[in-house]
N, C-alpha and C. Protein backbone atom coordinates (compact mmCIF):
# COMPACT_ATOMS: atom_id res chain seq x y z
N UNK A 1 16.24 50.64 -1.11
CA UNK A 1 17.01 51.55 -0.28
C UNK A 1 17.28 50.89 1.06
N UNK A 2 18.30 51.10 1.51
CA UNK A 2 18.94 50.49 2.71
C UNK A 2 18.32 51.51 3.97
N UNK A 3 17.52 50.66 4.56
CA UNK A 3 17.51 51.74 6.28
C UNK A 3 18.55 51.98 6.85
N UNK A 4 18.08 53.13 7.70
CA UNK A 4 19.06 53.76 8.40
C UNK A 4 19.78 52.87 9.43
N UNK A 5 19.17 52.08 10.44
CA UNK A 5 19.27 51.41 11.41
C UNK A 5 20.35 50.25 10.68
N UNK A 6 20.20 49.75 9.16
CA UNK A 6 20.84 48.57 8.67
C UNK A 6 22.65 49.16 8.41
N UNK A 7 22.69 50.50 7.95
CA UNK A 7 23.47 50.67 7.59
C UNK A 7 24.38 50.53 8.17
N UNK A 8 24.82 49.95 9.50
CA UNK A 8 25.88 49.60 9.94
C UNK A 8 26.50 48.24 9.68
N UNK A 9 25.25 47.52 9.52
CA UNK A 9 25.44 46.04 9.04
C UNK A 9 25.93 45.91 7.57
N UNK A 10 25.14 46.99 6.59
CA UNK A 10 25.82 46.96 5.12
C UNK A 10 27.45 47.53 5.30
N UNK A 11 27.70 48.37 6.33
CA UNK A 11 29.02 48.82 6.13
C UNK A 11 30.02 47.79 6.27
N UNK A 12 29.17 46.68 7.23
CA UNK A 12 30.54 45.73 7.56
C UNK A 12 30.23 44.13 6.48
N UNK A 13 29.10 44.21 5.87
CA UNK A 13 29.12 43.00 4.65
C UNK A 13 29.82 43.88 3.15
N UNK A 14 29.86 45.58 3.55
CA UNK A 14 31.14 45.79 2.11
C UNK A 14 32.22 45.94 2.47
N UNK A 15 32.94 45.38 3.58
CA UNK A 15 33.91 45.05 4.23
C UNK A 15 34.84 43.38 3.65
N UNK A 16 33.76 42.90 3.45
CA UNK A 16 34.15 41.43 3.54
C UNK A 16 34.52 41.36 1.99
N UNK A 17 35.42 40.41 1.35
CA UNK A 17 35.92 40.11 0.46
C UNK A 17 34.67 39.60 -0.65
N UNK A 18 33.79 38.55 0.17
CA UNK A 18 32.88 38.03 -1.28
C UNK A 18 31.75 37.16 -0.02
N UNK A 19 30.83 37.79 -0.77
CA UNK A 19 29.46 37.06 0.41
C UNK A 19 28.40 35.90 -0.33
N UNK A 20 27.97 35.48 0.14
CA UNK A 20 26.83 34.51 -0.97
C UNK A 20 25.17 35.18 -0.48
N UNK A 21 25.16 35.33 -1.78
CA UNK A 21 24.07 35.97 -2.01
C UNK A 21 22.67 35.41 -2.16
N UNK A 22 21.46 35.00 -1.44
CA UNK A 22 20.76 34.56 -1.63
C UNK A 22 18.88 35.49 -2.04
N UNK A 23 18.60 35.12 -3.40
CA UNK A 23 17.56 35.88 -4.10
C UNK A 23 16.13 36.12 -2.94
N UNK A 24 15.39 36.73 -3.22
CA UNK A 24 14.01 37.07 -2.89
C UNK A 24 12.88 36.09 -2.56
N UNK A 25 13.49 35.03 -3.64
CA UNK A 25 12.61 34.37 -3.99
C UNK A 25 13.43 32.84 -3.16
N UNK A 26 14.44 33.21 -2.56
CA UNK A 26 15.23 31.79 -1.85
C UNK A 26 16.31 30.98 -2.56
N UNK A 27 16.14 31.72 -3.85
CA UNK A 27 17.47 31.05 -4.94
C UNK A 27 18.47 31.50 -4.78
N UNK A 28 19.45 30.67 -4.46
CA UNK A 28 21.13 30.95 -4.22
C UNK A 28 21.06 31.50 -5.63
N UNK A 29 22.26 32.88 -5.58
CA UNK A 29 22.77 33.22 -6.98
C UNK A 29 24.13 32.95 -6.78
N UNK A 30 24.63 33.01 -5.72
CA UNK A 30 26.47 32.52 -5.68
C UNK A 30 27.32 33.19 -5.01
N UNK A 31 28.58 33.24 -4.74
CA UNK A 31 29.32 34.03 -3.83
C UNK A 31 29.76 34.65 -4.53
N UNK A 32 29.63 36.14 -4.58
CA UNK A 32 30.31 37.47 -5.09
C UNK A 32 30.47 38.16 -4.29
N UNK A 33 31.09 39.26 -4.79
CA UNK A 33 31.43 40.39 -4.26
C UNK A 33 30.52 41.48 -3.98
N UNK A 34 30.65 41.86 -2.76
CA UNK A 34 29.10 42.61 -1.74
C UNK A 34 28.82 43.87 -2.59
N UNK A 35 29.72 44.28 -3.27
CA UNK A 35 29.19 45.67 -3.97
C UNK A 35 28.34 44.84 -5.39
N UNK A 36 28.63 44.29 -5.67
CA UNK A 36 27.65 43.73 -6.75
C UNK A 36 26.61 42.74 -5.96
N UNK A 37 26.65 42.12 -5.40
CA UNK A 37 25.59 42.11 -4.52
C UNK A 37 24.05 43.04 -4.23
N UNK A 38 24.86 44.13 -3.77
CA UNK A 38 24.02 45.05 -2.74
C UNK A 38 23.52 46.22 -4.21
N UNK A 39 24.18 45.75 -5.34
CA UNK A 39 23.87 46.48 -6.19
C UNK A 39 22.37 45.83 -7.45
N UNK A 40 22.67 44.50 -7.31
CA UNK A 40 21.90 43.27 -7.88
C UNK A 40 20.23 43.53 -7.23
N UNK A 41 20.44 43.86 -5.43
CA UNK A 41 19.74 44.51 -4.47
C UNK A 41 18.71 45.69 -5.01
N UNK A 42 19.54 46.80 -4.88
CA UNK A 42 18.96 47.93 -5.14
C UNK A 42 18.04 47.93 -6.38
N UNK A 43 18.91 47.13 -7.62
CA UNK A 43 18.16 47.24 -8.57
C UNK A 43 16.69 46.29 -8.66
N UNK A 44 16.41 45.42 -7.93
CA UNK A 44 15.57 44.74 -7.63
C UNK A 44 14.67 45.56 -6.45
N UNK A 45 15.27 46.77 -6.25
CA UNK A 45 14.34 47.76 -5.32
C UNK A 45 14.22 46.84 -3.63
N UNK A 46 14.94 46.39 -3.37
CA UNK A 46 14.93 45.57 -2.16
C UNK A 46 16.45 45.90 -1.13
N UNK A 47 16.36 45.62 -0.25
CA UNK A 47 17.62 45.79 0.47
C UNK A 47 18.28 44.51 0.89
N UNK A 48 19.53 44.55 0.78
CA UNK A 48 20.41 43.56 1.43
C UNK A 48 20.70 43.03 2.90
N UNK A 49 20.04 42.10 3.21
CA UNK A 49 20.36 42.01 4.53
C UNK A 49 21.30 40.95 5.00
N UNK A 50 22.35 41.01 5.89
CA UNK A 50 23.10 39.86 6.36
C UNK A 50 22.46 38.52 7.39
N UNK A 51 21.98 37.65 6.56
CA UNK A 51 21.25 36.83 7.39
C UNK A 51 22.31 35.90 8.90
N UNK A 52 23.29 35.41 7.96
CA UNK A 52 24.33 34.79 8.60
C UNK A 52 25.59 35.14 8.71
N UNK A 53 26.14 35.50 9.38
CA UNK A 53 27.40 36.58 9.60
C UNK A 53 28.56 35.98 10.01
N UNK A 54 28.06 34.49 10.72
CA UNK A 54 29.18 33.57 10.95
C UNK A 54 30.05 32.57 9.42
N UNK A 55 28.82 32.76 9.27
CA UNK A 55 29.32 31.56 7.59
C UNK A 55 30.44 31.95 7.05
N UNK A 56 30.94 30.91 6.55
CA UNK A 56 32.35 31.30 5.41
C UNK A 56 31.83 30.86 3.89
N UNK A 57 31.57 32.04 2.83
CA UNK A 57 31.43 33.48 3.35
C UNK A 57 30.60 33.83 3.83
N UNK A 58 30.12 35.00 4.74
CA UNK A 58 28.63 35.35 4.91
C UNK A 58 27.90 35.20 4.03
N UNK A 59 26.44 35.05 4.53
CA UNK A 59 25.20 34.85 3.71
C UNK A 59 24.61 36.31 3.79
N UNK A 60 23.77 36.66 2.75
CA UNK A 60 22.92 37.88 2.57
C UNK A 60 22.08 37.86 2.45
N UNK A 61 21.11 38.57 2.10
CA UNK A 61 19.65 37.71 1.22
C UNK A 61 18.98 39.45 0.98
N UNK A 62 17.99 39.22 -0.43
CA UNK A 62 17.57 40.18 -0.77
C UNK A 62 16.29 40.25 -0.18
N UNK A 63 16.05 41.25 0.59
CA UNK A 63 14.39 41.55 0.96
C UNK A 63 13.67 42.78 1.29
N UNK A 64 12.93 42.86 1.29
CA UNK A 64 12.60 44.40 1.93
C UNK A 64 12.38 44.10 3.04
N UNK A 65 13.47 44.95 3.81
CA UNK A 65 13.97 44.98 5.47
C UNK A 65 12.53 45.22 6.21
N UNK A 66 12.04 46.11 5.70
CA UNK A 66 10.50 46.82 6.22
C UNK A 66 9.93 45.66 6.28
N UNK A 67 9.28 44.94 5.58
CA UNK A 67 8.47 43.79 6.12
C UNK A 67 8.65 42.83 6.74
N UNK A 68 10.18 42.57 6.62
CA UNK A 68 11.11 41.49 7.34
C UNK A 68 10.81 41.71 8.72
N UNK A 69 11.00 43.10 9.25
CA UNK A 69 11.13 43.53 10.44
C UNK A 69 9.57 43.27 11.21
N UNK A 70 8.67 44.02 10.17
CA UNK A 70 7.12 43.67 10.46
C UNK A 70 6.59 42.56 10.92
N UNK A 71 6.96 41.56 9.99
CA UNK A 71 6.66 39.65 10.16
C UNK A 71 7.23 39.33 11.56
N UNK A 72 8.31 39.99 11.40
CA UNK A 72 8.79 39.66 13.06
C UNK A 72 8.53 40.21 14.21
N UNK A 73 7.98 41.39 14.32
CA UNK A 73 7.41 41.81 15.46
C UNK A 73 6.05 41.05 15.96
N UNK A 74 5.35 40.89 14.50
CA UNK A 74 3.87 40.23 14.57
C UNK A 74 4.56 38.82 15.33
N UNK A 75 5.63 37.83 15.22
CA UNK A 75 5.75 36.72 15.36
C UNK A 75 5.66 37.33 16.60
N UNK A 76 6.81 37.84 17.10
CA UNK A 76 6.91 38.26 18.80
C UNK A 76 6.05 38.66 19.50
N UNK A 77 4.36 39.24 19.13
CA UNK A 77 3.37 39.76 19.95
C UNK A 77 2.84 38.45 20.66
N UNK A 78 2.79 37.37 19.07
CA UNK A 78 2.25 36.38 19.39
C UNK A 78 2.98 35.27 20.61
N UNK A 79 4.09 35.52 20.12
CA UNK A 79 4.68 34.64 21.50
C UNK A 79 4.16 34.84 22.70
N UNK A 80 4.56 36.36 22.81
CA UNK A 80 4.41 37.17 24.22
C UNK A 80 2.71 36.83 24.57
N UNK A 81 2.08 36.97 24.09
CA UNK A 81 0.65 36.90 23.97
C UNK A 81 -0.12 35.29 24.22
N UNK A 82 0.53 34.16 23.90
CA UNK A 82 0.78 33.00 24.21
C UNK A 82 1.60 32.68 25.61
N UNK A 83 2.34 33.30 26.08
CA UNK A 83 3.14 33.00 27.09
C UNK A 83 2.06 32.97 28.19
N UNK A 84 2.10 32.36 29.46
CA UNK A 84 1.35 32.68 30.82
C UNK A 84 2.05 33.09 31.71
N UNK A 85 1.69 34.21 32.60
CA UNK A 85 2.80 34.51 33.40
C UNK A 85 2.60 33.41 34.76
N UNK A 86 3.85 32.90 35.33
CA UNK A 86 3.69 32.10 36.34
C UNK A 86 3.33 32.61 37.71
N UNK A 87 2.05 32.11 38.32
CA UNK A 87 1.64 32.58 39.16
C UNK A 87 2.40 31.86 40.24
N UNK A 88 2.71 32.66 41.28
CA UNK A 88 3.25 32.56 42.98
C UNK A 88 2.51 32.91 43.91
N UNK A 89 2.13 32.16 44.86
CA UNK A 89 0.93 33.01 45.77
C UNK A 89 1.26 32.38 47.15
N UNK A 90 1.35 33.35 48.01
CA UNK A 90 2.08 33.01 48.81
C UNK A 90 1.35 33.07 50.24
N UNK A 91 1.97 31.98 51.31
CA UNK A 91 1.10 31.59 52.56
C UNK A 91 2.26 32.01 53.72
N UNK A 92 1.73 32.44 54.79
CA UNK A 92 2.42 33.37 55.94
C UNK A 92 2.30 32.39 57.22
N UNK A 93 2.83 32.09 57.73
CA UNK A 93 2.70 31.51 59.09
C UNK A 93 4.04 31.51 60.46
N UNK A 94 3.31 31.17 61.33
CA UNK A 94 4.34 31.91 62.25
C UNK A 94 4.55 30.20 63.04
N UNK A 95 5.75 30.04 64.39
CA UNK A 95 6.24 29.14 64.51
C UNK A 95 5.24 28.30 65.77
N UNK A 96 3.68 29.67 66.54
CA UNK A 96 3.23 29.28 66.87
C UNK A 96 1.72 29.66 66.51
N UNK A 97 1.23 29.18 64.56
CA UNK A 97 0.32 29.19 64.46
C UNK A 97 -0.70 28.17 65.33
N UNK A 98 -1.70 28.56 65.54
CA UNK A 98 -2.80 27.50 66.04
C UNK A 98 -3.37 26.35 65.14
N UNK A 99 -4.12 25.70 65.48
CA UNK A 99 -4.18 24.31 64.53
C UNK A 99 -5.54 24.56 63.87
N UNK A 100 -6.28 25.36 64.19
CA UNK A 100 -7.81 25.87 63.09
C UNK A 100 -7.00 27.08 62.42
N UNK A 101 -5.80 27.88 63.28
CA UNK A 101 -5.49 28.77 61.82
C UNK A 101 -4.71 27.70 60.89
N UNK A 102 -3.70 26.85 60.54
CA UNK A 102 -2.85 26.43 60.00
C UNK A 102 -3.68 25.13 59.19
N UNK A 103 -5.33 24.62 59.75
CA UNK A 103 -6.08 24.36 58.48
C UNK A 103 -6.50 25.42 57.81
N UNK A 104 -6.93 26.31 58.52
CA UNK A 104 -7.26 27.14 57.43
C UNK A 104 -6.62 27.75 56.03
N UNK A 105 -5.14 28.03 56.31
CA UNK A 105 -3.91 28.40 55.73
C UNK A 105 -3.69 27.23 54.83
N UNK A 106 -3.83 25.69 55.05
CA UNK A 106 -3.66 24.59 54.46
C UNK A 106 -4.89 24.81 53.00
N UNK A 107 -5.95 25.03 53.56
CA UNK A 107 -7.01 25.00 52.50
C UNK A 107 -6.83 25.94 51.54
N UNK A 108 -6.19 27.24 52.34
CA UNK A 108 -5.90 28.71 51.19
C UNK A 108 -4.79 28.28 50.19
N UNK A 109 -4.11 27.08 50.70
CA UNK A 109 -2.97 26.52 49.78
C UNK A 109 -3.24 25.26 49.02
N UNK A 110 -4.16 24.60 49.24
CA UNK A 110 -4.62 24.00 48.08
C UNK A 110 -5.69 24.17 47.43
N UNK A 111 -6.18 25.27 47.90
CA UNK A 111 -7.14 26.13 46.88
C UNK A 111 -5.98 26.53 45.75
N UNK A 112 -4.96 27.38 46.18
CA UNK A 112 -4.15 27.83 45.40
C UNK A 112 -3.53 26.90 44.58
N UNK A 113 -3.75 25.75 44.49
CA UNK A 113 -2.23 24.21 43.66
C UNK A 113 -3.09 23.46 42.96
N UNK A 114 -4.64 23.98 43.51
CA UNK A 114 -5.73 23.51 42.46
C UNK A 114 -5.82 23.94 41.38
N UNK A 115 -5.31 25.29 41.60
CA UNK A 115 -5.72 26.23 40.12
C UNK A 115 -4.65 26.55 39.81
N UNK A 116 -3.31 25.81 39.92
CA UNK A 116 -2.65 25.68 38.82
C UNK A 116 -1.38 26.62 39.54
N UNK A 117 -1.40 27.16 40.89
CA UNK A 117 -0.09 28.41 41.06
C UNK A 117 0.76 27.67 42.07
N UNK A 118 1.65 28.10 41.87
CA UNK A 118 2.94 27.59 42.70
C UNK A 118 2.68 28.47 44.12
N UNK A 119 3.10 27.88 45.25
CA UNK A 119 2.34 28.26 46.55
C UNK A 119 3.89 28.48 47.25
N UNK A 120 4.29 29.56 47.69
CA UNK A 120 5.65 30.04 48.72
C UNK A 120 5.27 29.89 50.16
N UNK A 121 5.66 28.99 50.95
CA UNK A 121 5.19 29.35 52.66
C UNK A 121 6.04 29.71 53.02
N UNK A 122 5.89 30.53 53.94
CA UNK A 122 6.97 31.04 54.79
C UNK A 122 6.16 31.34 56.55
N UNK A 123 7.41 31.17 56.73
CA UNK A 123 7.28 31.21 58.59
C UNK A 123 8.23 31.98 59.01
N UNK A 124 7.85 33.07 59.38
CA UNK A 124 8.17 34.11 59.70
C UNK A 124 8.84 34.08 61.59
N UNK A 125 10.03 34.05 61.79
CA UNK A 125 10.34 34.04 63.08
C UNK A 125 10.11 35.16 63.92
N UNK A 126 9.52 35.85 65.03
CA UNK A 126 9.83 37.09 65.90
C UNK A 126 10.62 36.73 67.44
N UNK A 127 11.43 37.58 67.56
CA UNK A 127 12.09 37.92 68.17
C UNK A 127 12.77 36.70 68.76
N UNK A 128 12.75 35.92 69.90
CA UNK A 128 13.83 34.91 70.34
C UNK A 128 13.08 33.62 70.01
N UNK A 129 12.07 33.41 69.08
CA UNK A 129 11.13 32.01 68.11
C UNK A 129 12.77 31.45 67.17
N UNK A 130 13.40 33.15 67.09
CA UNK A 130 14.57 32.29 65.70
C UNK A 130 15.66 31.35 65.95
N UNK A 131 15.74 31.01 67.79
CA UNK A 131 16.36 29.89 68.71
C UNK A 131 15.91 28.71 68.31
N UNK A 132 14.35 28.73 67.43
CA UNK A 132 14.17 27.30 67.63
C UNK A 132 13.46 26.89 66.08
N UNK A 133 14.78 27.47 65.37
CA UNK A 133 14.42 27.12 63.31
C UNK A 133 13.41 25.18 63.44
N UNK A 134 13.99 24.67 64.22
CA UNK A 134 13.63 23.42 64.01
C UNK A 134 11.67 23.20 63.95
N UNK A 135 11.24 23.83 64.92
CA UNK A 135 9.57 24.16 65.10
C UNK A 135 9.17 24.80 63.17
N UNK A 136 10.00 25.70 63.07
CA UNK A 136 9.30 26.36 61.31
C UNK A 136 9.56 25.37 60.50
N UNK A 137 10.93 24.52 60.36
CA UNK A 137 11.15 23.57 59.80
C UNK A 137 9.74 22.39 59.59
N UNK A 138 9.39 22.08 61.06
CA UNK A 138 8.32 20.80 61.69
C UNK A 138 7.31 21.28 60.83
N UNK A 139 6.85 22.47 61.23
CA UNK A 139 5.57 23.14 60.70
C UNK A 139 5.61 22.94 58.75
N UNK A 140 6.42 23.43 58.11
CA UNK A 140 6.51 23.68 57.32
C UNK A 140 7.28 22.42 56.32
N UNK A 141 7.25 21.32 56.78
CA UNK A 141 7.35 19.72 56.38
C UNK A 141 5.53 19.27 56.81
N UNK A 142 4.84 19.77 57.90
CA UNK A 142 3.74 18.87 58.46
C UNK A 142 2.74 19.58 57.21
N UNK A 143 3.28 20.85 56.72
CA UNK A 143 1.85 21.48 55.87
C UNK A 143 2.42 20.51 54.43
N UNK A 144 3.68 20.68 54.02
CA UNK A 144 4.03 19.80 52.50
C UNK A 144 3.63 18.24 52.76
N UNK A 145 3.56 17.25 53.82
CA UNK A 145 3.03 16.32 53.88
C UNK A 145 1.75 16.54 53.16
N UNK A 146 0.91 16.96 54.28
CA UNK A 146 -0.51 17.55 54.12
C UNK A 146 -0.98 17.52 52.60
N UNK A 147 -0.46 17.46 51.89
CA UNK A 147 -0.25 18.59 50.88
C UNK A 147 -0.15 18.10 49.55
N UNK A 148 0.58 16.70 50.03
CA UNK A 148 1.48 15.71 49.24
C UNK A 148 0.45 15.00 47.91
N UNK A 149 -0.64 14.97 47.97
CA UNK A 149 -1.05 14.32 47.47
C UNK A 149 -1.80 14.89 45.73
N UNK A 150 -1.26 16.51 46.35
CA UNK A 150 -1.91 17.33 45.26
C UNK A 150 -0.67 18.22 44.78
N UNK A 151 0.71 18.06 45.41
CA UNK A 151 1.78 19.03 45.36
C UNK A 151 3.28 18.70 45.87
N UNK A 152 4.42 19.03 45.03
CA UNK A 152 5.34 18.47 45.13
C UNK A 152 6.62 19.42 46.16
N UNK A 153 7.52 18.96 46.58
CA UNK A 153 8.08 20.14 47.23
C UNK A 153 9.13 20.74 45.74
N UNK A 154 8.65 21.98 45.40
CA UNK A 154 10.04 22.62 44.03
C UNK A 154 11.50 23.12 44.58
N UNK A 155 11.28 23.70 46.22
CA UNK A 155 12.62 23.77 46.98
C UNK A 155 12.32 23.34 48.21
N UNK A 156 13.47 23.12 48.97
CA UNK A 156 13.24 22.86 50.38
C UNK A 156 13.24 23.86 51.20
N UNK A 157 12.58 23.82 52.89
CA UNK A 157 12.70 24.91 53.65
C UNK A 157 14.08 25.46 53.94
N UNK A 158 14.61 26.63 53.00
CA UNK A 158 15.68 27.40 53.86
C UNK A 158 15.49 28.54 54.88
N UNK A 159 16.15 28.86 55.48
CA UNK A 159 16.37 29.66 56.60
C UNK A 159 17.03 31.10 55.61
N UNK A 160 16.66 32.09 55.75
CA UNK A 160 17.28 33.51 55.34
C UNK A 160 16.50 34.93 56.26
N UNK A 161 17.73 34.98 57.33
CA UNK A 161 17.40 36.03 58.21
C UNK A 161 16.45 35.44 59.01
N UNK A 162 15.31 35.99 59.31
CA UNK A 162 14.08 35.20 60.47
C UNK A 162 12.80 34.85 59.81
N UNK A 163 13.01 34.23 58.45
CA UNK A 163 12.47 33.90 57.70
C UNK A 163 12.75 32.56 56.93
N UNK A 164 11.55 31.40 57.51
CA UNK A 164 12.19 30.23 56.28
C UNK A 164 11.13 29.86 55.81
N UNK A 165 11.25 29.44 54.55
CA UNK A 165 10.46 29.28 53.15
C UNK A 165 10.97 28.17 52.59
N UNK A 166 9.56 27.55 51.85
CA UNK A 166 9.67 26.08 51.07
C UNK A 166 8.59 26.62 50.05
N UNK A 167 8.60 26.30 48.53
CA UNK A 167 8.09 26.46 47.66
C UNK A 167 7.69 25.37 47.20
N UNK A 168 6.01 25.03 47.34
CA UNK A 168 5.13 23.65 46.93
C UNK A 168 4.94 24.09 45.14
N UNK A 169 4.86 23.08 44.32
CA UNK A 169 4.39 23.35 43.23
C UNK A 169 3.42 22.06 42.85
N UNK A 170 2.26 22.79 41.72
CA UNK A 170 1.26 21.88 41.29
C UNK A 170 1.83 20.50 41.12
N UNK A 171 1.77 18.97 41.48
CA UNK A 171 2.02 17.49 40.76
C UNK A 171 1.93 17.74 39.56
N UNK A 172 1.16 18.36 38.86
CA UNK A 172 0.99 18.30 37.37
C UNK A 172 1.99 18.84 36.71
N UNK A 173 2.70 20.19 37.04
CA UNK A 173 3.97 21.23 36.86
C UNK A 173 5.27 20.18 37.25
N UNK A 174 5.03 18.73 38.17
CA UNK A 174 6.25 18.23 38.05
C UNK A 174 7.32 18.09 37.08
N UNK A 175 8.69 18.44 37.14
CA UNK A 175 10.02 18.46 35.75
C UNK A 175 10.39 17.01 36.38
């Protein structure tokens, strides 16, 4: 029996003139006509599904949709479940941090490139500091030097609003 959800797809493979039909078991049976097809289907208690829709003619294949669908969700948990989400962790500094805060901030950032996360600095301008981008710039080249030996620059410092940011990433994460 054909699901509900498929039946739009069977409406448009008994549309088509003659499809190739491929068995259960992976054996081409040949290009016919979709009502004998989808009928070859039923009687084999399985449903017709359109695997390839571009082909000349389309391809079909006999299966039960239900497990088809199953196998594939299970594939997709596993992906998702395999994936790592990419960590960002991010460092704040201003255009007149002090030099025991801005080691300190240095160490919170290669603590962070040790263990593997991509590190965002930003230097935050207030009020008439945003006259002099070149100081956040200085600062924020003197920490990626610093830096260099465990971490690569992934963008350079831009300027957006009173805020500029450079994104260090792990040497090892180098593309």
């Amino acid at each position: 029996m054909i699901p509900e959800k498929n039946r739009g797809r069977m409406d448009k493979i008994l549309k088509q003139k003659e499809v190739r039909l491929i068995d259960a078991d992976g054996e081409q049976l040949g290009v016919m006509d979709p009502k004998k097809a989808l009928s070859i289907a039923e009687e084999k208690g399985f449903s017709l599904v359109e695997v390839a829709s571009n082909a000349e003619p389309p391809v079909v294949k006999i299966m039960d949709y239900g497990k088809y669908k199953y196998e594939q969700s299970k594939r997709e948990k596993v992906k998702r479940r395999n994936q790592k989400p990419e960590k960002t962790k991010q460092i704040k500094l201003t255009p007149s941090t002090a030099e025991h805060d801005f080691d300190f901030k240095k160490q919170h950032a290669r603590d962070f490139l040790e263990s593997g996360a991509k590190t965002l600095l930003t230097v935050r301008f207030r009020g008439r500091q945003i006259t002099h981008p070149e100081l956040g710039k200085q600062l924020l080249r003197r920490m990626a030097d610093d830096l260099s030996d465990i971490a690569t620059v992934a963008s350079p410092a831009q300027l957006k609003g009173y805020t500029m940011s450079m994104l260090l990433e792990p040497a090892s994460q180098k593309s």
